[in-house]
Protein backbone atom coordinates (compact mmCIF):
# COMPACT_ATOMS: atom_id res chain seq x y z
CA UNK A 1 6.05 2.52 10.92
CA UNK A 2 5.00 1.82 14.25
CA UNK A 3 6.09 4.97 15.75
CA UNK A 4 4.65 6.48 12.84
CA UNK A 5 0.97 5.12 14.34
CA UNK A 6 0.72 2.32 12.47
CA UNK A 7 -0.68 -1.02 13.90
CA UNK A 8 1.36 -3.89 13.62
CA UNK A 9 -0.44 -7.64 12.42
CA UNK A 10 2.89 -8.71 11.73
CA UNK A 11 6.32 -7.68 12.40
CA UNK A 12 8.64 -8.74 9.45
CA UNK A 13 11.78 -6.61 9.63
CA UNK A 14 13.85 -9.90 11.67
CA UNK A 15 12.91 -12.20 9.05
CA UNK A 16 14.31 -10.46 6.10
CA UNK A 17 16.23 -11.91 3.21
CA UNK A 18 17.28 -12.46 0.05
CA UNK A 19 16.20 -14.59 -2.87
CA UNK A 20 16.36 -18.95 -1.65
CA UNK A 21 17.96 -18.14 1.77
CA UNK A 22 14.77 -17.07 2.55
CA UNK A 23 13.38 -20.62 1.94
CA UNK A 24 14.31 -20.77 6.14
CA UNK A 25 11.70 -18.29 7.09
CA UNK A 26 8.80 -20.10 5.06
CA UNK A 27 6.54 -21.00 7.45
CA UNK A 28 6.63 -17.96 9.43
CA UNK A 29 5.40 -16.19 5.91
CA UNK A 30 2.86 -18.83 5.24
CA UNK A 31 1.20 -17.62 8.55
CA UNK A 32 1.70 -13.85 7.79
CA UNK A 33 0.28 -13.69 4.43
CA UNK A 34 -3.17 -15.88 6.27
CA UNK A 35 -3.29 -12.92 8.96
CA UNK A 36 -3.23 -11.19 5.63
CA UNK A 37 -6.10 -12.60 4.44
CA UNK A 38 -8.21 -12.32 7.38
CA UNK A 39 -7.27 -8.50 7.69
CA UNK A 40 -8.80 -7.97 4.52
CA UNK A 41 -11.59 -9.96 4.88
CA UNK A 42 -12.86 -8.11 7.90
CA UNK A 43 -11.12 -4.92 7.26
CA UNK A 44 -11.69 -3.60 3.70
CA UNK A 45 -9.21 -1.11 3.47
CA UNK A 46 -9.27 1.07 0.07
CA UNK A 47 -5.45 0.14 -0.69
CA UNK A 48 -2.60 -1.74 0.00
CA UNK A 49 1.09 -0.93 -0.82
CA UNK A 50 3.23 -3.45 -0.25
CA UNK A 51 6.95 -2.39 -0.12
CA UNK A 52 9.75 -4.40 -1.74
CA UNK A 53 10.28 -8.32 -0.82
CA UNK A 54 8.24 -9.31 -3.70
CA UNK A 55 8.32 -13.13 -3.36
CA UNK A 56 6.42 -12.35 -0.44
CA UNK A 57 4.27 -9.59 -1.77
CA UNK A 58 2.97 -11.50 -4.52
CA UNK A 59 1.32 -13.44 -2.32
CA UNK A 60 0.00 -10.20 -0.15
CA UNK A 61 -1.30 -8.53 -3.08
CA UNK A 62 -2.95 -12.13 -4.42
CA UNK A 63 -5.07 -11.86 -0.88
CA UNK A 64 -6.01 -7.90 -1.50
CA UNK A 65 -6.95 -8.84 -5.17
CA UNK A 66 -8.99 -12.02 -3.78
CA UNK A 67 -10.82 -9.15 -1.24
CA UNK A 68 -11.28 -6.47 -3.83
CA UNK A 69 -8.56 -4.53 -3.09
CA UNK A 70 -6.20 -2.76 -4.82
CA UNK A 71 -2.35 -3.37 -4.35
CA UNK A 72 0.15 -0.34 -5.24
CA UNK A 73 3.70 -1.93 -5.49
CA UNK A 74 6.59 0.12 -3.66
CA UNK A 75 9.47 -0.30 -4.72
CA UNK A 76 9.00 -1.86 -8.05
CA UNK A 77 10.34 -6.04 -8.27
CA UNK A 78 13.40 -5.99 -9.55
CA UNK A 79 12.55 -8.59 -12.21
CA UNK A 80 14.79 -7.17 -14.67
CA UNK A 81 17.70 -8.91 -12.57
CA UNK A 82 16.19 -12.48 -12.12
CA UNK A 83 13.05 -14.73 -12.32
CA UNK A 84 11.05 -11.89 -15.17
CA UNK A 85 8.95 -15.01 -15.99
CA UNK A 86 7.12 -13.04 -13.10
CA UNK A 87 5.94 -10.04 -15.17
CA UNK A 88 2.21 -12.11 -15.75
CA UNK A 89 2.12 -12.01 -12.11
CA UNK A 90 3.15 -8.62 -11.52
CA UNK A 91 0.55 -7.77 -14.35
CA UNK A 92 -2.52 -9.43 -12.47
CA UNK A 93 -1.61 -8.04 -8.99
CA UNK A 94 -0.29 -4.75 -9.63
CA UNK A 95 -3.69 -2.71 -9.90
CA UNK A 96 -3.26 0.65 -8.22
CA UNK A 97 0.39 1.58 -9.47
CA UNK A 98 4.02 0.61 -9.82
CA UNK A 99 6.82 2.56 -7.91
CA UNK A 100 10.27 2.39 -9.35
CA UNK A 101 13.35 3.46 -7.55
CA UNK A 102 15.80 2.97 -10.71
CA UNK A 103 16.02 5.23 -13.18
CA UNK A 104 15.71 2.92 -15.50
CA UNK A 105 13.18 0.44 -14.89
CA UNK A 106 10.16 2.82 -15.72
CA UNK A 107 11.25 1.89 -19.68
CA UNK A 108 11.94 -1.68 -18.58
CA UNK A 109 8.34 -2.07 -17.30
CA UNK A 110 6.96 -0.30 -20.58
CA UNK A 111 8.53 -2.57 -23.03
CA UNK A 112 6.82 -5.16 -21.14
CA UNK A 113 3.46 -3.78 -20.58
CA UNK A 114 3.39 -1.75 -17.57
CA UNK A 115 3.17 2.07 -16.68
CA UNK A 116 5.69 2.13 -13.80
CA UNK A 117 6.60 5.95 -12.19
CA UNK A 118 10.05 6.56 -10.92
CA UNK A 119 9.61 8.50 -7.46
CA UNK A 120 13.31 8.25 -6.84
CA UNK A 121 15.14 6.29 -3.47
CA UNK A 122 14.29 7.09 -0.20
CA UNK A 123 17.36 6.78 1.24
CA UNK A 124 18.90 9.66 -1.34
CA UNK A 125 16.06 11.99 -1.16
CA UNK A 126 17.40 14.13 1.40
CA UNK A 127 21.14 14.37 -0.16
CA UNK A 128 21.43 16.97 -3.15
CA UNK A 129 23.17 16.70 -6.16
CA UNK A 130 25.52 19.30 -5.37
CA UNK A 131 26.85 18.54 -2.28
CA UNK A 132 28.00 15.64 -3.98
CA UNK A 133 31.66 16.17 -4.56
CA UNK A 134 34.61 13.68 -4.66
CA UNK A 135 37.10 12.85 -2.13
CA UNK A 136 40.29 14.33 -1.77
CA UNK A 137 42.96 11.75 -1.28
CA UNK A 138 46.23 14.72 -1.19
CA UNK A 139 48.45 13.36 1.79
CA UNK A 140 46.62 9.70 1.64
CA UNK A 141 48.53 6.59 2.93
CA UNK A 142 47.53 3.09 3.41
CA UNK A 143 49.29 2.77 6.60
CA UNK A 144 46.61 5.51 8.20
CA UNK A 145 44.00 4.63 5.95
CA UNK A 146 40.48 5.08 7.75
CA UNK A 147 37.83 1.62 6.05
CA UNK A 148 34.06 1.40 7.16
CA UNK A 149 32.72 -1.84 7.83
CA UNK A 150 28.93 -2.71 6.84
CA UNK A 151 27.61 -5.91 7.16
CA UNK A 152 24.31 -5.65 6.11
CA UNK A 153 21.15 -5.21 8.47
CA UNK A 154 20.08 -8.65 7.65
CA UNK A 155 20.24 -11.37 10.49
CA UNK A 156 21.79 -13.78 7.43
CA UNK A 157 23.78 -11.16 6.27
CA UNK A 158 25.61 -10.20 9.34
CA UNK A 159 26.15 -13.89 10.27
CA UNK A 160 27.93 -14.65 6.87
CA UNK A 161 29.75 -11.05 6.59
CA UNK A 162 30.06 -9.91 9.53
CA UNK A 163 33.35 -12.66 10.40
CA UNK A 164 34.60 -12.29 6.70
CA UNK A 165 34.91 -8.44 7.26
CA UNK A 166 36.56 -9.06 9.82
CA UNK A 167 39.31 -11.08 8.66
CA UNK A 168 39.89 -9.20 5.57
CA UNK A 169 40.08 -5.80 8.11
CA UNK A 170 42.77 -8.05 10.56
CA UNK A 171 44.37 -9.05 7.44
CA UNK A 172 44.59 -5.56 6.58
CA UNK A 173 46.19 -4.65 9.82
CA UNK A 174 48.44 -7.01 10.18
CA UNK A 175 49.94 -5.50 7.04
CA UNK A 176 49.42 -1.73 7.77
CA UNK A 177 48.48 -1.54 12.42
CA UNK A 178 48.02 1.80 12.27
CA UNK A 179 44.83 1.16 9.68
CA UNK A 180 41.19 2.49 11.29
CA UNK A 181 38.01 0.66 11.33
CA UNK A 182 34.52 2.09 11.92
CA UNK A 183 31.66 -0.90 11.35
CA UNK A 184 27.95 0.56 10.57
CA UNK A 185 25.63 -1.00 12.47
CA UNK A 186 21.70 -0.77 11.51
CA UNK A 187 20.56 -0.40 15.32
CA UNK A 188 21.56 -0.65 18.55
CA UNK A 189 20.39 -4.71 18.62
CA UNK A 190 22.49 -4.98 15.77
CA UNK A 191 25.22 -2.95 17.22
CA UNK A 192 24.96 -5.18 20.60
CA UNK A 193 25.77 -8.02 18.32
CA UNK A 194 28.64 -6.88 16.34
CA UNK A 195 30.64 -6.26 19.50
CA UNK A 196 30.01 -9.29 21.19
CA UNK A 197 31.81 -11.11 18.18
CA UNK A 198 34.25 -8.02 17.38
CA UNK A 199 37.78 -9.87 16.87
CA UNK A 200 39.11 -7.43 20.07
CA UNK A 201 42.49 -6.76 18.05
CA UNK A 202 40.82 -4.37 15.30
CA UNK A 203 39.57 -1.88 18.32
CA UNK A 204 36.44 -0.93 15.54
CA UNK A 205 34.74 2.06 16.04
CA UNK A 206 30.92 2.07 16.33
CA UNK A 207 28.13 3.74 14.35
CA UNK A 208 24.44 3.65 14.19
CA UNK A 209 22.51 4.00 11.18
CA UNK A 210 24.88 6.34 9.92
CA UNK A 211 25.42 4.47 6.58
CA UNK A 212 26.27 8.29 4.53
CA UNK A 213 27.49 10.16 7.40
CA UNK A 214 30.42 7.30 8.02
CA UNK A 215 30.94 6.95 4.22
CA UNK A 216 31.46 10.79 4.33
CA UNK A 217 34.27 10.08 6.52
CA UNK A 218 36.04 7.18 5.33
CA UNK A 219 38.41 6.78 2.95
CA UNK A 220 37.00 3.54 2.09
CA UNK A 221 34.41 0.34 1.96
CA UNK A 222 33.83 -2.66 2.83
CA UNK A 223 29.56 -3.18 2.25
CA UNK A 224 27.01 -5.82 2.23
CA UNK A 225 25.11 -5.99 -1.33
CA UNK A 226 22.25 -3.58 -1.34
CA UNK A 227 20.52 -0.27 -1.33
CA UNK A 228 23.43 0.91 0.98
CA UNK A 229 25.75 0.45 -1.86
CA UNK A 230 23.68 3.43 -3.37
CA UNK A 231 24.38 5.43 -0.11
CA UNK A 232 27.93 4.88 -0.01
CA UNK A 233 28.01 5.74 -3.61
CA UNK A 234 26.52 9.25 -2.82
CA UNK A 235 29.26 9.60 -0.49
CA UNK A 236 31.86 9.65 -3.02
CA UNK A 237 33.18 6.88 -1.64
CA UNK A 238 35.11 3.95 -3.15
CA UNK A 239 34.11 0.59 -1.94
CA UNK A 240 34.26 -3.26 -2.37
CA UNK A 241 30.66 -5.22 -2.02
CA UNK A 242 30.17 -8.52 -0.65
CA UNK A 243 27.42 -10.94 -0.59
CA UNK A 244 27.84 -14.26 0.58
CA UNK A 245 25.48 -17.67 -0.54
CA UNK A 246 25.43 -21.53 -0.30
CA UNK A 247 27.70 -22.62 -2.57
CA UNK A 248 25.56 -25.53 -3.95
CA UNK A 249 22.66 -23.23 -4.23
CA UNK A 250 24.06 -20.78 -6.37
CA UNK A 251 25.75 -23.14 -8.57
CA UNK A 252 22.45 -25.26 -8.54
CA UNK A 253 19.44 -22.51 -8.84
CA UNK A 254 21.15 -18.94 -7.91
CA UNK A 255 23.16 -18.62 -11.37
CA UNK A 256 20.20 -19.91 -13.29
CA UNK A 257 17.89 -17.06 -11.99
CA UNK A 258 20.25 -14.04 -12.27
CA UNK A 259 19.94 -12.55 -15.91
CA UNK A 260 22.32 -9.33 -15.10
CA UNK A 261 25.81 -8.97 -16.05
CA UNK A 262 26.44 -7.95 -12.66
CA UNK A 263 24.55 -7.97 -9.47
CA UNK A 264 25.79 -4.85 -7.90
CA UNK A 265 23.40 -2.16 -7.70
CA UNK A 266 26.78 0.20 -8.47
CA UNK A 267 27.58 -1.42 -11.22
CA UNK A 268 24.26 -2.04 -12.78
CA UNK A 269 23.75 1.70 -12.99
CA UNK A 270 27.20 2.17 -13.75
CA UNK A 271 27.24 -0.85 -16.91
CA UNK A 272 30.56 -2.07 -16.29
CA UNK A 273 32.49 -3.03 -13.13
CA UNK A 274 32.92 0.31 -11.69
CA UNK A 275 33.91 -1.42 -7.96
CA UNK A 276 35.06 -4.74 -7.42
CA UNK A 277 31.81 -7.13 -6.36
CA UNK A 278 32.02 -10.48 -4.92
CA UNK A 279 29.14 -12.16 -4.89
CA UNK A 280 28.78 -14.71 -3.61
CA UNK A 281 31.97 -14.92 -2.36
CA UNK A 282 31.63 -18.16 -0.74
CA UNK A 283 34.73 -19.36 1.73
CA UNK A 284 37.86 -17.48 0.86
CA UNK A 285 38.54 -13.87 1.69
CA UNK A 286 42.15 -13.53 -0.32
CA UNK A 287 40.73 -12.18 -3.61
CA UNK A 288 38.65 -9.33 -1.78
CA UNK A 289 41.80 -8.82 0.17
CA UNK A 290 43.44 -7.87 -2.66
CA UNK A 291 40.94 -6.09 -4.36
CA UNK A 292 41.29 -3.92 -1.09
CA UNK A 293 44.97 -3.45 -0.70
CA UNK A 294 45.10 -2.52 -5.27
CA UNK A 295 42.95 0.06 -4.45
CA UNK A 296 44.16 1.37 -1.01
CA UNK A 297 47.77 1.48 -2.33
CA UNK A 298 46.96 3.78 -5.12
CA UNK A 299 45.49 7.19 -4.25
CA UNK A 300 45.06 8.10 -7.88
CA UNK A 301 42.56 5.55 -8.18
CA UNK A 302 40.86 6.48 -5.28
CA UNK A 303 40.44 9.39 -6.19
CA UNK A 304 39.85 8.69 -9.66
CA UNK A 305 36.74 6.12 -8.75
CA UNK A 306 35.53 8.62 -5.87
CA UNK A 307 35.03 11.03 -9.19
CA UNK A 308 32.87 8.45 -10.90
CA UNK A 309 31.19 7.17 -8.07
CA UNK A 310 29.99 11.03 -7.34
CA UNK A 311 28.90 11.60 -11.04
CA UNK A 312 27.00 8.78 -11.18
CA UNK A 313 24.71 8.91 -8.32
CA UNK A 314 23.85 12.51 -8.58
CA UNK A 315 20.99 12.22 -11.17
CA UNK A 316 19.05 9.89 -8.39
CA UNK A 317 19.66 12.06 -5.21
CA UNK A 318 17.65 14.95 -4.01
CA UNK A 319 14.08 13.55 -5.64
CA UNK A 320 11.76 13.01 -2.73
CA UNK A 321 10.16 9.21 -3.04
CA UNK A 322 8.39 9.56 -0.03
CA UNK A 323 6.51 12.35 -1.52
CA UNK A 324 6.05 11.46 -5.02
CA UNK A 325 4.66 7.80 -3.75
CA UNK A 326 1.85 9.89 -1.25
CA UNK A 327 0.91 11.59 -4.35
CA UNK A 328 0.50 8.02 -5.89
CA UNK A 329 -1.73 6.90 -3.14
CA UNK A 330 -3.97 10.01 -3.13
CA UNK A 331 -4.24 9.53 -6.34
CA UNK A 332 -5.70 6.13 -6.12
CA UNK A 333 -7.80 7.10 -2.71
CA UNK A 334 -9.60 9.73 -4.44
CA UNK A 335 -10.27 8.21 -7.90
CA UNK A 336 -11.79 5.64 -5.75
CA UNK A 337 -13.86 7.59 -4.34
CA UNK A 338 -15.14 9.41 -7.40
């Protein structure tokens, strides 16, 4: 955004995270959301869209509604998966439009009370439906199978999953040393950091931002929880997700919260357990092992779940979000200034 020309009150992109282990990064918020308030005290602007993280959001929007403001949410809160006790909220701050990124959450929303627009996912607006097309796994073998590594672009995330990938990959080597690794890596920092803890015996291959493009070229997955589930997905490519958690914390708050049968973005499109999830995970890496070697040992189900995994992504690629959400903001820009 900031090469884009946008100035910068506070940079939030290292503090990222997901649902209580961002309880670490609390105070740092508290003092973002009062530069908030300031900014729109003295500033005025005619809208704000605030862009996923709700549990932070909330709170943003709250301070635009406080300064007359209107707040456009981008992309919609997935409340449908935990904590929809939130829907009043979302209801009193949500004044200038909902964006959904789900194909399904538009009806969701409705049932509830709220018009909510799906613009589609930025990440799959540039790949087309048709170019979607399953792997071929004729002459596959385990022993020169070709897995992608990707930790997350999380700080927490790459500190908890980055070493468990790791020892599932050596794990895997051990077994089959002729077995290729390629770990994504969100940017060069993150890149830079990966390395310096790279267990020197799986001789990974590097990529940047390339989340698609080294899905593409795998045969398959090893991925952090997340939108780039959705992008490996589009790639045809099978895959086992990972999230890792406090143990005491899920079993104490975590399990309470979650409402879906699964937490997988995959598999809550899909309805059933289309690819192995573990999440959390917590210590032990010998289930996802396994889950890795039933599925690299069998090219018919490879290929098989590369099939599904291209059929059911293709009715979300190719719409453009970015566009259709500019259209949203117009909209409100100019019917507030009729």
């Amino acid at each position: 955004m900031a090469e884009a020309g946008c100035s910068l009150l506070v940079n939030t992109t290292q503090r990222a995270a997901m649902t209580y282990n961002s309880f670490s990064h609390i105070f740092f918020f508290y003092k973002a959301i009062k530069t908030a308030q300031k900014h729109f005290a003295a500033a005025k602007p005619d809208l704000v869209v605030v862009c996923d993280s709700p549990s932070f959001n909330f709170h943003i929007a709250k301070a635009a509604k406080n300064a007359g403001v209107k707040t456009l949410f981008y992309v919609a809160p997935q409340l449908w998966a935990w904590a929809e006790w939130r829907i009043k909220k979302l209801k009193r701050f949500c004044t200038a439009g909902l964006a959904a990124i789900l194909p399904f959450e538009p009806d969701w929303f409705a049932q509830r009370g709220l018009v909510c627009q799906f613009v589609g996912n930025p990440l799959l607006e540039n790949i087309e439906a048709k170019n979607i097309v399953p792997k071929k796994y004729s002459g596959y073998s385990i022993s020169r199978a070709h897995i992608a590594l990707m930790p997350g672009s999380r700080e927490a995330e790459i500190k908890s999953l980055w070493p468990a990938m790791q020892h599932i990959a050596r794990r895997l080597k051990a077994r089959h040393p002729h077995i290729r690794f390629t770990a994504v890596a969100a940017n060069e920092q993150v890149e830079e950091t990966l390395r310096q803890s790279e267990i020197k015996s799986l001789c990974c291959d590097y990529a940047i931002d390339a989340v698609y493009d080294t899905a593409k070229k795998v045969d398959f997955t090893l991925v952090a929880s997340g939108s780039a589930t959705l992008q490996v997905a589009s790639a045809a490519c099978p895959m086992v997700i990972m999230y890792q958690s406090n143990k005491y914390l899920w079993h104490l708050i975590g399990k309470r919260l979650v409402k879906t049968k699964y937490l997988s973005l995959v598999n809550i499109l899909s309805q059933k357990e289309l690819v192995p999830e573990f999440m959390p995970y917590f210590s032990s890496v010998a289930p996802i092992v396994a889950a890795c070697e039933k599925h690299l040992n069998n090219a018919d189900k490879l290929s098989s779940l590369s099939g599904e995994l291209a059929e059911l992504i293709k009715p979300i690629t190719g719409t453009n979000a970015s566009q259709n959400v500019a259209k949203m903001i117009m909209e409100q820009l100019i019917s507030g200034t009729a």
